[in-house]
Protein backbone atom coordinates (compact mmCIF):
# COMPACT_ATOMS: atom_id res chain seq x y z
CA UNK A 1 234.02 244.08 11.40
CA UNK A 2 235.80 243.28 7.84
CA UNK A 3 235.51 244.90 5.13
CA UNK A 4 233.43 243.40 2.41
CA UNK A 5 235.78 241.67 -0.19
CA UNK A 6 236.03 242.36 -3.84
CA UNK A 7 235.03 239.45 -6.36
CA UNK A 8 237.71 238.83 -9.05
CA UNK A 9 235.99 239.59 -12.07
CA UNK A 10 234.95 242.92 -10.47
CA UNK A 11 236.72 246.63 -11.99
CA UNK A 12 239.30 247.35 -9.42
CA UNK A 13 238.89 251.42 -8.41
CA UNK A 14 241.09 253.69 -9.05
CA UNK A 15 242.40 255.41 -6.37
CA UNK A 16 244.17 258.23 -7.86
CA UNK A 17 247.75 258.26 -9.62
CA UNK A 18 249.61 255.94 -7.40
CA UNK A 19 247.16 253.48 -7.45
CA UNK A 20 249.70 250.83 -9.17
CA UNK A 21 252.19 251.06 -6.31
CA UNK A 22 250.43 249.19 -3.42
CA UNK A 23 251.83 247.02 -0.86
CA UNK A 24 255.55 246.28 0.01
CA UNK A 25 258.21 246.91 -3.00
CA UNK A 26 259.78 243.93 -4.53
CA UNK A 27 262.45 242.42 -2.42
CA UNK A 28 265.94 243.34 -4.07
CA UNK A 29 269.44 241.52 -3.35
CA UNK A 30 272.26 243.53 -2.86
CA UNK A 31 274.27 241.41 -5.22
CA UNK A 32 276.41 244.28 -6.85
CA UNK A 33 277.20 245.47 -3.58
CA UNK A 34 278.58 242.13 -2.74
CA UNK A 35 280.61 241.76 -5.76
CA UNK A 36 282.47 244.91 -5.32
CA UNK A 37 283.23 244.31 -2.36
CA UNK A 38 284.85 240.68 -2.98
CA UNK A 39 286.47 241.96 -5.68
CA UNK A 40 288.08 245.02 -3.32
CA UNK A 41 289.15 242.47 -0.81
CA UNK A 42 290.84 240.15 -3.82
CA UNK A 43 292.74 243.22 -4.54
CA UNK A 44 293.64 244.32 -1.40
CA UNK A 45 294.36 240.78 0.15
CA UNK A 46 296.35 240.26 -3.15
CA UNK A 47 298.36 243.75 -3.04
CA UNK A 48 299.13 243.06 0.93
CA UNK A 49 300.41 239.56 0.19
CA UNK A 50 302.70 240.92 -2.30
CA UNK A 51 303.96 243.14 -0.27
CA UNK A 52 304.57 240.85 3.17
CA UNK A 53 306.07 238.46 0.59
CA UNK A 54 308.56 241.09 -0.44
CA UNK A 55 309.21 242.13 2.98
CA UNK A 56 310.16 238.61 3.64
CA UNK A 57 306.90 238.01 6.81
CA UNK A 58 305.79 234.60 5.22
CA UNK A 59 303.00 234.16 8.00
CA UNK A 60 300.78 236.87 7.00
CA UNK A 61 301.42 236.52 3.20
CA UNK A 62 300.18 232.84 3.22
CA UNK A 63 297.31 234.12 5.26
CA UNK A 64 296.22 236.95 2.85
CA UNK A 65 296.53 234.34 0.38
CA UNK A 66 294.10 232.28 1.93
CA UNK A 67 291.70 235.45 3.00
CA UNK A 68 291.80 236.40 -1.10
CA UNK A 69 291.12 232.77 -2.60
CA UNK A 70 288.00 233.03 -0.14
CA UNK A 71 287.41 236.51 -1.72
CA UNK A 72 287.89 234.69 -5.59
CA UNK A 73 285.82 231.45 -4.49
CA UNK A 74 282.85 233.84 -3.24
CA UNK A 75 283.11 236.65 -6.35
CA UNK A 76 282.73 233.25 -8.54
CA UNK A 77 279.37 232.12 -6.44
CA UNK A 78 278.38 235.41 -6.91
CA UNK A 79 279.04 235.90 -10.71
CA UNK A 80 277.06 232.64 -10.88
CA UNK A 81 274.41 233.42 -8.89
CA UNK A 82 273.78 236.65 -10.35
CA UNK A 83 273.67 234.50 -14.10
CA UNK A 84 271.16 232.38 -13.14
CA UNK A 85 268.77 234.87 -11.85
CA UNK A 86 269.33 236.96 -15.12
CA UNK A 87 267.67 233.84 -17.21
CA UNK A 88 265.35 232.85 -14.46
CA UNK A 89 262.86 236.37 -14.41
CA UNK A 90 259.57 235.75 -14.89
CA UNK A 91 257.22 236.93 -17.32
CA UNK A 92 256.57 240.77 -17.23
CA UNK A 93 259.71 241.83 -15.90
CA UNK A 94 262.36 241.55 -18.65
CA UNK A 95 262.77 243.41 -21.95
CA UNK A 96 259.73 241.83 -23.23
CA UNK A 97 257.85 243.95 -21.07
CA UNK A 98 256.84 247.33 -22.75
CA UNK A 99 255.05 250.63 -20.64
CA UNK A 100 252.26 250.68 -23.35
CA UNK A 101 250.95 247.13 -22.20
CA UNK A 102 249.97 248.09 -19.07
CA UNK A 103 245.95 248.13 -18.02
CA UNK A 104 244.82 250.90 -15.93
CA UNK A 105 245.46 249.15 -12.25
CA UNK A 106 249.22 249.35 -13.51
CA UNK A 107 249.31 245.44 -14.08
CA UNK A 108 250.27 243.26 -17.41
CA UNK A 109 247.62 241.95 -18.76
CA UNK A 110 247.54 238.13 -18.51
């Protein structure tokens, strides 16, 4: 049997001090993550090309050159990625959001 179903208008219960973190946490992107490590293989794909160059092994220079413009072409998707969901939060989750506007269920009022 179900249990019976609260109507919307009702007072939501409290049910003690953690009663505003129910349910799943927000889903996060590891976009930061991503970015380092792009820019770590840039560096390193850049330093090792260098260095093959100098050694005079043309082969795996031109192909570290290739592996690190795949490294710049993705820390640029990234960058822009990460841009766009800066100006794209929604309501309630950027600075305009202050801890004193909270109700008591731990939601913003609407």
């Amino acid at each position: 049997m179900l249990p019976p179903q609260r109507q919307p208008d009702a007072p939501r219960r409290s049910a003690g001090r953690f009663s505003a973190f129910t349910g799943a946490a927000p889903a996060r992107s590891p976009m930061r993550l991503r970015a380092a490590l792009a820019l770590f293989g840039l560096v390193f794909c850049g330093v090792a090309a260098g260095l093959f160059a100098a050694a005079g092994w043309t082969v795996p220079a031109i192909l570290l050159c290739v592996v690190g413009a795949t490294a710049l072409v993705d820390l640029a998707v990234i960058c822009r990625r990460m841009r766009r969901h800066r100006r794209s939060r929604p309501p309630g989750f950027g600075p305009a959001a202050q801890p004193g506007n909270r109700t008591r269920s731990g939601s913003y009022p609407r």
